[in-house]
Protein backbone atom coordinates (compact mmCIF):
# COMPACT_ATOMS: atom_id res chain seq x y z
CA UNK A 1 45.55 -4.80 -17.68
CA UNK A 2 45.07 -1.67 -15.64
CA UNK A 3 43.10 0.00 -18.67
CA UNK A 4 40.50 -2.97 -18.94
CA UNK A 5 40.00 -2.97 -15.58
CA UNK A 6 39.12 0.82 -15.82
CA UNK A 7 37.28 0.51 -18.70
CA UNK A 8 35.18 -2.46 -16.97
CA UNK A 9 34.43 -0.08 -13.50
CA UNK A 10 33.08 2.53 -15.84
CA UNK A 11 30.71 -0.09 -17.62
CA UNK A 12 29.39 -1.07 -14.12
CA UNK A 13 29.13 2.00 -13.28
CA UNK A 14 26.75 3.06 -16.13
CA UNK A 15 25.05 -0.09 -16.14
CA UNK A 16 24.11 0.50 -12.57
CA UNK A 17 23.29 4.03 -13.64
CA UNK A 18 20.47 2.80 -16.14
CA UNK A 19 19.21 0.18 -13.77
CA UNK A 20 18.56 3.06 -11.10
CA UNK A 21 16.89 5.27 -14.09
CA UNK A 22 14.52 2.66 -15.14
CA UNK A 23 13.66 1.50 -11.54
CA UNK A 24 12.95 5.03 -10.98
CA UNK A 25 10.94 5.68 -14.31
CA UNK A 26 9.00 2.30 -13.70
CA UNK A 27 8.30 3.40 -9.90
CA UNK A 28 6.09 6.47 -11.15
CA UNK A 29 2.48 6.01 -11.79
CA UNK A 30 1.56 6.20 -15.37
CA UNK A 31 -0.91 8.88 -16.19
CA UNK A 32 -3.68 7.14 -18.35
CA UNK A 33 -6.33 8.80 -20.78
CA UNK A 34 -8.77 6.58 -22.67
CA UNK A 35 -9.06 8.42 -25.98
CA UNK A 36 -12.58 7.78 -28.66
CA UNK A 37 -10.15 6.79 -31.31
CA UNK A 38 -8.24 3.81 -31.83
CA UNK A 39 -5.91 5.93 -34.23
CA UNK A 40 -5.03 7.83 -31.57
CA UNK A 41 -4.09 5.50 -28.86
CA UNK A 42 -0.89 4.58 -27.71
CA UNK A 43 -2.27 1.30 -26.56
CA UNK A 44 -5.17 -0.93 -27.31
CA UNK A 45 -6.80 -2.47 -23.83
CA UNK A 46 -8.69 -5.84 -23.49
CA UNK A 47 -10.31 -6.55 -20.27
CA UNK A 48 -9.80 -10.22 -19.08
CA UNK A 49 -11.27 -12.47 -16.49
CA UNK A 50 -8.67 -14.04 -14.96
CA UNK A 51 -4.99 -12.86 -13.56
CA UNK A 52 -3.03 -16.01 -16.05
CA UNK A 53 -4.57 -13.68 -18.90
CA UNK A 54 -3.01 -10.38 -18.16
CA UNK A 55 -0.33 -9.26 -20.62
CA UNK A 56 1.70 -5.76 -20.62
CA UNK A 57 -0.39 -4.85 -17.03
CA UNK A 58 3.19 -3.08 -16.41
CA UNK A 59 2.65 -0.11 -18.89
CA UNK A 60 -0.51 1.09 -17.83
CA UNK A 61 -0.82 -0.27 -13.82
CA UNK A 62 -0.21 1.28 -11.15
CA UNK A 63 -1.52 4.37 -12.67
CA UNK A 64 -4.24 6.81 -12.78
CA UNK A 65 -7.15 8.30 -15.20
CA UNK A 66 -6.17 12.20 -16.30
CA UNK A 67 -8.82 13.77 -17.44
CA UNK A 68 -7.30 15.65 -20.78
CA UNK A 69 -5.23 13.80 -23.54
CA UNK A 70 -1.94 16.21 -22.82
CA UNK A 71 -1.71 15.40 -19.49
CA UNK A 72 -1.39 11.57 -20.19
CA UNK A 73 1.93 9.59 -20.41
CA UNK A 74 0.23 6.82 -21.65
CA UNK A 75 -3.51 6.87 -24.18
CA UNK A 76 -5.49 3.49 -24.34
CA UNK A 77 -8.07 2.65 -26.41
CA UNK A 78 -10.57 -0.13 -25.10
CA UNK A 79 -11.42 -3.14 -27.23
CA UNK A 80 -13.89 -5.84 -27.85
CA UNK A 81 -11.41 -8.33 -28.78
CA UNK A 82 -8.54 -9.92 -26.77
CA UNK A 83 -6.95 -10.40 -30.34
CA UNK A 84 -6.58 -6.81 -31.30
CA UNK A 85 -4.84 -5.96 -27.90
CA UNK A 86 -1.91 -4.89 -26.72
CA UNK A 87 -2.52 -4.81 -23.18
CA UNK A 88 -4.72 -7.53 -21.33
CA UNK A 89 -5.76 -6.38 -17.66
CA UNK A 90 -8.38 -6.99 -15.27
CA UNK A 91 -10.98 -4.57 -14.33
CA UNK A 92 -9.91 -4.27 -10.95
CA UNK A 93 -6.40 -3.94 -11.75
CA UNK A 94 -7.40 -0.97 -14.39
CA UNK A 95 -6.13 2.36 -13.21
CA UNK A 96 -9.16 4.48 -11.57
């Protein structure tokens, strides 16, 4: 009995650990580059109208534009179709 219960405080203790890393990774501001390629994107971008349409906004927002491809966590390419998208966000909602 005493080992489980050991074996269950280290569990909650490294699940609590991983919680705390993601919160932390999530709280940072992604670093966005809109590349000329869609080969070479990490992400393909769709610009809706509405805020029921978003989808993936998470990845990409709160963030800001870099201005070279290395320093970029994150490379979107921009579409014309909502289809071909990975990410749906509004235009306000868009890094800058």
């Amino acid at each position: 009995m005493f080992a489980l219960g050991n074996r269950l405080h280290e569990f909650v203790f490294l699940s609590l650990t991983l919680d705390v890393c993601a919160v932390s990774i999530m709280a940072n501001k992604a670093k966005v580059f809109i590349v000329d390629k869609d080969y070479k994107a990490d992400y393909k971008v769709f610009f809706v109208d509405q805020p029921y349409k978003e989808a993936n906004v998470q990845v990409i927002s709160p963030g800001s534009i870099v201005q070279h491809d290395y320093q970029a966590d994150v490379k979107v390419f921009i579409v014309d179709k909502d289809y071909k998208a990975n990410i749906k966000i509004m235009r306000k909602n868009f890094p800058r």
